[in-house]
N, C-alpha and C. Protein backbone atom coordinates (compact mmCIF):
# COMPACT_ATOMS: atom_id res chain seq x y z
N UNK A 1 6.88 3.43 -7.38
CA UNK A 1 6.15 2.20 -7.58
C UNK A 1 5.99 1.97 -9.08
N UNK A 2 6.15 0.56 -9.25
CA UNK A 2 6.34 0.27 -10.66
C UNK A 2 4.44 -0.41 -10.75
N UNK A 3 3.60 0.05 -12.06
CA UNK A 3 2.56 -0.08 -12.29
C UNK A 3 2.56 -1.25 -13.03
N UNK A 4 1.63 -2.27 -12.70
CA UNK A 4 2.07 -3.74 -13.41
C UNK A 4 0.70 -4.23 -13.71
N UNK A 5 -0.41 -4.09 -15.01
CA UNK A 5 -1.05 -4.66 -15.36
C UNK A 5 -0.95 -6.23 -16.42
N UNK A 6 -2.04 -6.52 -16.41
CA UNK A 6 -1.74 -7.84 -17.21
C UNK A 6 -1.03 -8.12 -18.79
N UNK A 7 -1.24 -6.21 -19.52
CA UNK A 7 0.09 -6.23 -20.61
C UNK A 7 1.64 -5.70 -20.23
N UNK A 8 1.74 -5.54 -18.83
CA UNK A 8 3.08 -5.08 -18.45
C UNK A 8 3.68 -5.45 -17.52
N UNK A 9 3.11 -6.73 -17.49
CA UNK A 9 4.37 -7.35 -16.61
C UNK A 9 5.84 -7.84 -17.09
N UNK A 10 6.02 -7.79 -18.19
CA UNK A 10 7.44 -7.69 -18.56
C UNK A 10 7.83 -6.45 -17.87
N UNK A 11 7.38 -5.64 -17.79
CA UNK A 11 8.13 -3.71 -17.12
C UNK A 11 8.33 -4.43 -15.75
N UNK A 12 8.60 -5.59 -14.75
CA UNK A 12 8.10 -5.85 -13.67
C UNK A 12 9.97 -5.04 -13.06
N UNK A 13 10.98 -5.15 -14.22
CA UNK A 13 12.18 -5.18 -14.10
C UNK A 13 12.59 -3.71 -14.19
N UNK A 14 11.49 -2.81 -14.05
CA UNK A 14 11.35 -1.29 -13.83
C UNK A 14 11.48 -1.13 -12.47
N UNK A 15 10.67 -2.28 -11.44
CA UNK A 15 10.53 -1.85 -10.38
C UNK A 15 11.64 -0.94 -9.34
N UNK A 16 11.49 -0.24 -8.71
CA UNK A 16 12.14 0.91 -8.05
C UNK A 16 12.81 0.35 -7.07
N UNK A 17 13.38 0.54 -5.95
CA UNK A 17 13.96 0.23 -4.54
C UNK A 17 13.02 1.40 -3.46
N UNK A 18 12.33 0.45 -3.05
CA UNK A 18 11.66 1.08 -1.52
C UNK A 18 11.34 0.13 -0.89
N UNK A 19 11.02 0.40 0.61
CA UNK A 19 10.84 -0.27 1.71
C UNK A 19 9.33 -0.43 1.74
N UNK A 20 8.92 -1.58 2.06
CA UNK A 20 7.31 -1.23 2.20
C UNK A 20 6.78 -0.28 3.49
N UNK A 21 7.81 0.43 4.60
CA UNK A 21 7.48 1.32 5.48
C UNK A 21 6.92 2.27 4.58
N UNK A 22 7.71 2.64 3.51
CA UNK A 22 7.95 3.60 2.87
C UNK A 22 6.52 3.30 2.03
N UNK A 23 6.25 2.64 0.96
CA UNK A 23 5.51 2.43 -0.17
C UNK A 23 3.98 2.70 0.34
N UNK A 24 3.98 1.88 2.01
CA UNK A 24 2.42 2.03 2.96
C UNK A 24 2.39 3.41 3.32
N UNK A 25 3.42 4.53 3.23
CA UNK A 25 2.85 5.46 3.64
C UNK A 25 2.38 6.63 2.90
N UNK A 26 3.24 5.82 1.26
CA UNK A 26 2.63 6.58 0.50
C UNK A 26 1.05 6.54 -0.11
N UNK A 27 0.56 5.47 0.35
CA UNK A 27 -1.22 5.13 0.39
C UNK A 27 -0.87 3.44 -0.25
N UNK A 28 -0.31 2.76 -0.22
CA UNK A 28 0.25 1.62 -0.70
C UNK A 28 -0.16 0.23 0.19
N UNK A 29 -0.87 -0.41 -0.16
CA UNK A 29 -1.18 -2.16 0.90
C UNK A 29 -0.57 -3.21 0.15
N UNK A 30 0.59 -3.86 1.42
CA UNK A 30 1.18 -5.10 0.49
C UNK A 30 0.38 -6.42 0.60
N UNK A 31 0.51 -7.01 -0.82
CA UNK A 31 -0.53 -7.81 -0.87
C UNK A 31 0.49 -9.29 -0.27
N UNK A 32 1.70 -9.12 -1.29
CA UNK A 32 2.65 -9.94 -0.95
C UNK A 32 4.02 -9.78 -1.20
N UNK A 33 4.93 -10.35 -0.50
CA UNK A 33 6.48 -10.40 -0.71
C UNK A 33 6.80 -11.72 -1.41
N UNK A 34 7.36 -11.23 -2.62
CA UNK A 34 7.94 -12.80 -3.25
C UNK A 34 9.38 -12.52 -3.52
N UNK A 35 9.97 -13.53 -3.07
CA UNK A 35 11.69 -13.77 -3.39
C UNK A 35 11.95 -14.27 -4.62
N UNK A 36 12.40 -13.50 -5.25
CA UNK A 36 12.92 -13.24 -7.11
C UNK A 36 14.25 -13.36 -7.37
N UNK A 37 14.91 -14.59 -8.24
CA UNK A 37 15.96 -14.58 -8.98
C UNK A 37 16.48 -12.70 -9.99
N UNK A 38 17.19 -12.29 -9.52
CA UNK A 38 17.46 -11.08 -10.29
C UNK A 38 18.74 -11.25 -11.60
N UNK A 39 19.50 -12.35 -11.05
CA UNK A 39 20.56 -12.69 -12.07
C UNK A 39 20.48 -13.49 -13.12
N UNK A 40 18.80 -13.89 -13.49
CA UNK A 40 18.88 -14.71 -14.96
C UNK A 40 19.52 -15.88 -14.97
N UNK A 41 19.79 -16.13 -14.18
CA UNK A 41 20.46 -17.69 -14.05
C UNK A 41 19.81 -18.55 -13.21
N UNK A 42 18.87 -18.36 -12.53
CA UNK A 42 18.33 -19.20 -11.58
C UNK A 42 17.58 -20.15 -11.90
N UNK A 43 17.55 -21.61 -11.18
CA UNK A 43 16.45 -22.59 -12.15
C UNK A 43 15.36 -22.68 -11.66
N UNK A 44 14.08 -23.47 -11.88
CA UNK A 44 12.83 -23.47 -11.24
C UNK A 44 12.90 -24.55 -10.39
N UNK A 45 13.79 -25.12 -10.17
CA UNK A 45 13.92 -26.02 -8.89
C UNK A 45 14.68 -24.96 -7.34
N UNK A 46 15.17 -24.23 -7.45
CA UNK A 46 15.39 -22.87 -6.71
C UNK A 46 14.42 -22.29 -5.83
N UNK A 47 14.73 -21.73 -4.92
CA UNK A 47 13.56 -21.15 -3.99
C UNK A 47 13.37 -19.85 -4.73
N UNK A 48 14.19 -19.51 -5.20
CA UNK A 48 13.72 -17.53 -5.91
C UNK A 48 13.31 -18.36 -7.25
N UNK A 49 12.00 -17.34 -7.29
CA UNK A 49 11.09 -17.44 -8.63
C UNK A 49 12.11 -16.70 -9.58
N UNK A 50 12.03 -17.94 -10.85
CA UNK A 50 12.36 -17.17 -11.99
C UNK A 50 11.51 -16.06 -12.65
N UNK A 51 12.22 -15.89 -13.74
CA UNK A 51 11.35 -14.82 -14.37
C UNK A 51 10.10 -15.32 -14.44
N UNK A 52 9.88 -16.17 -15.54
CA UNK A 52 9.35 -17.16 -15.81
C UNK A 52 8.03 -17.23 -14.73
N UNK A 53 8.13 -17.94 -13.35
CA UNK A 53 7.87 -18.33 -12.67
C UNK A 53 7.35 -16.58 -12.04
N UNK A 54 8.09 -15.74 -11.76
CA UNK A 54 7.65 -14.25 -11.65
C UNK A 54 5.98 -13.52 -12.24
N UNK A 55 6.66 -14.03 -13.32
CA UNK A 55 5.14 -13.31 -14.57
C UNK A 55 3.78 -14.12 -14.03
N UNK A 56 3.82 -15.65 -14.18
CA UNK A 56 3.06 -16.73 -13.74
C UNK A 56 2.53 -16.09 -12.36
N UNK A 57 3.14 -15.71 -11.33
CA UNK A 57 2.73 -15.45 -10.23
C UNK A 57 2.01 -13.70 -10.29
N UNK A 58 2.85 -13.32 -11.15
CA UNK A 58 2.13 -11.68 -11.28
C UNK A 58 0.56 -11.88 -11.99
N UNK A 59 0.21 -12.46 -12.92
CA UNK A 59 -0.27 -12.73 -13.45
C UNK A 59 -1.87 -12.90 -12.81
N UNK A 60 -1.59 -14.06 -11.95
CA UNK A 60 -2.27 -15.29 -10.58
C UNK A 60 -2.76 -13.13 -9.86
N UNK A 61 -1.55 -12.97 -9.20
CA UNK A 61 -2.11 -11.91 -8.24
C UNK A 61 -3.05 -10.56 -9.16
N UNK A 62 -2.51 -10.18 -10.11
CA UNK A 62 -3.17 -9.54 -10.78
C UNK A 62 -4.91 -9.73 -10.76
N UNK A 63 -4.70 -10.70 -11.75
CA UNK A 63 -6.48 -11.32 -12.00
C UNK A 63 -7.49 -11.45 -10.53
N UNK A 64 -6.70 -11.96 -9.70
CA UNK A 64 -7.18 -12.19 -8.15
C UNK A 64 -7.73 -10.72 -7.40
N UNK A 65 -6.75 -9.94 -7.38
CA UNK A 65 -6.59 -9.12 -6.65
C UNK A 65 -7.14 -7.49 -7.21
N UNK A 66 -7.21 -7.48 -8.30
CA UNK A 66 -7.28 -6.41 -9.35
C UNK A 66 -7.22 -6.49 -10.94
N UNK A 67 -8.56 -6.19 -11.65
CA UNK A 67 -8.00 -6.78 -12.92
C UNK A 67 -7.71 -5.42 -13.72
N UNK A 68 -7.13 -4.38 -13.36
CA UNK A 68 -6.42 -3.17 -13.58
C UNK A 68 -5.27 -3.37 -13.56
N UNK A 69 -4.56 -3.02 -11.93
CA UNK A 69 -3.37 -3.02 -11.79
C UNK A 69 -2.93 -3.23 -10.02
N UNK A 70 -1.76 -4.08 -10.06
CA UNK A 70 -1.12 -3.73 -8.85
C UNK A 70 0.48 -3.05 -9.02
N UNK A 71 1.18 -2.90 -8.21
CA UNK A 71 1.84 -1.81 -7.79
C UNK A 71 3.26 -2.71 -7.32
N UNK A 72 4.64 -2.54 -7.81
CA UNK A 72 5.70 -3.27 -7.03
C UNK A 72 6.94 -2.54 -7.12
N UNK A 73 7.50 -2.94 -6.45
CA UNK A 73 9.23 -2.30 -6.31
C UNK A 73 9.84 -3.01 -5.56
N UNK A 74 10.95 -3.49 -5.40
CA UNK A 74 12.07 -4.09 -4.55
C UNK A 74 12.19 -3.77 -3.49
N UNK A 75 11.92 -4.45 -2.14
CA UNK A 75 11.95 -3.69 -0.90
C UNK A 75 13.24 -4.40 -0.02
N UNK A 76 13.83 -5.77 -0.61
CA UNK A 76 15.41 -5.84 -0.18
C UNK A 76 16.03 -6.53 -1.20
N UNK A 77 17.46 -6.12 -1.79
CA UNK A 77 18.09 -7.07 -2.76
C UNK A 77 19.45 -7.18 -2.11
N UNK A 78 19.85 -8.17 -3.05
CA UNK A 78 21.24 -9.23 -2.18
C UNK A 78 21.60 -8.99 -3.86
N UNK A 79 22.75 -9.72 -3.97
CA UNK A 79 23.50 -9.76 -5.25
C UNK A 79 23.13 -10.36 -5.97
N UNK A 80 22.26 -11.96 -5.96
CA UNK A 80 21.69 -12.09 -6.74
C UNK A 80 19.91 -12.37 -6.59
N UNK A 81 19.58 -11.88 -5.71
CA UNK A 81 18.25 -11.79 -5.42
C UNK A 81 17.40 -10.88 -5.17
N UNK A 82 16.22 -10.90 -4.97
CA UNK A 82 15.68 -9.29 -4.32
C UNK A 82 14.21 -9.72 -4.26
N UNK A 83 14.02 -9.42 -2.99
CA UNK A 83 12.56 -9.31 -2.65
C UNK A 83 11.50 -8.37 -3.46
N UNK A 84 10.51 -9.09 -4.25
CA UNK A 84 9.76 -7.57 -4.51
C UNK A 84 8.66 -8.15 -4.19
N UNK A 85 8.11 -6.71 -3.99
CA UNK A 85 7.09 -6.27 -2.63
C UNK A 85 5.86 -5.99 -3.79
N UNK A 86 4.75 -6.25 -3.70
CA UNK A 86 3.53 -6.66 -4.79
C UNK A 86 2.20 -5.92 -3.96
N UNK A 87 2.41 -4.44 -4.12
CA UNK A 87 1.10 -3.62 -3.38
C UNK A 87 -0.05 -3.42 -4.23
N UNK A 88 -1.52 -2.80 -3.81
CA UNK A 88 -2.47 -3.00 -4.28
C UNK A 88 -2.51 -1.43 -3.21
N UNK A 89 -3.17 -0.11 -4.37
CA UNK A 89 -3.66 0.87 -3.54
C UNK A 89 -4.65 1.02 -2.33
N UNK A 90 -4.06 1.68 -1.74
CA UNK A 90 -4.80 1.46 -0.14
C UNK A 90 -6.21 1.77 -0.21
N UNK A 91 -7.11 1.08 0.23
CA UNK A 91 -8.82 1.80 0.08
C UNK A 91 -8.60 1.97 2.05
N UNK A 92 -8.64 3.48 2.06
CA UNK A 92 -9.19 3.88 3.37
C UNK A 92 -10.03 4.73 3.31
């Protein structure tokens, strides 16, 4: 899991490859799945968030959700896309 506070969301492009089966069982709650341009070419009229459009939304969930940190990694990518998966540590 890639650690993503409000000075590191540029690192968002650290994020790892796991499944959220996987990420929830490591103590992990997904907050949300957002579909992400990965090839730098994508525009903001596009259904995958640009970068751009990425940070803006990390940003939004951050402040909302945690003003520390939430937690992400890629849980499906295509060639030029990839789901990443936006967890918040599990309180059980």
């Amino acid at each position: 899991m890639q650690k993503i506070t409000p000075n590191t969301i540029q690192d968002v492009r650290k994020s790892p490859l796991l499944s959220i089966e996987k990420a929830e069982g490591k103590g992990y709650e997904l907050i949300e799945e957002l579909f992400v341009d990965s090839s730098g070419l994508g525009s903001e009229s596009e259904p995958a968030l640009t970068e751009g459009q990425l940070h803006s939304k990390l940003r939004e969930i951050t402040s909302a959700v945690s003003p520390e940190a939430v937690y992400t990694c890629i849980t499906r990518q295509g060639q030029f896309q990839v789901y990443l998966g936006v967890f918040r540590k599990s309180i059980k």
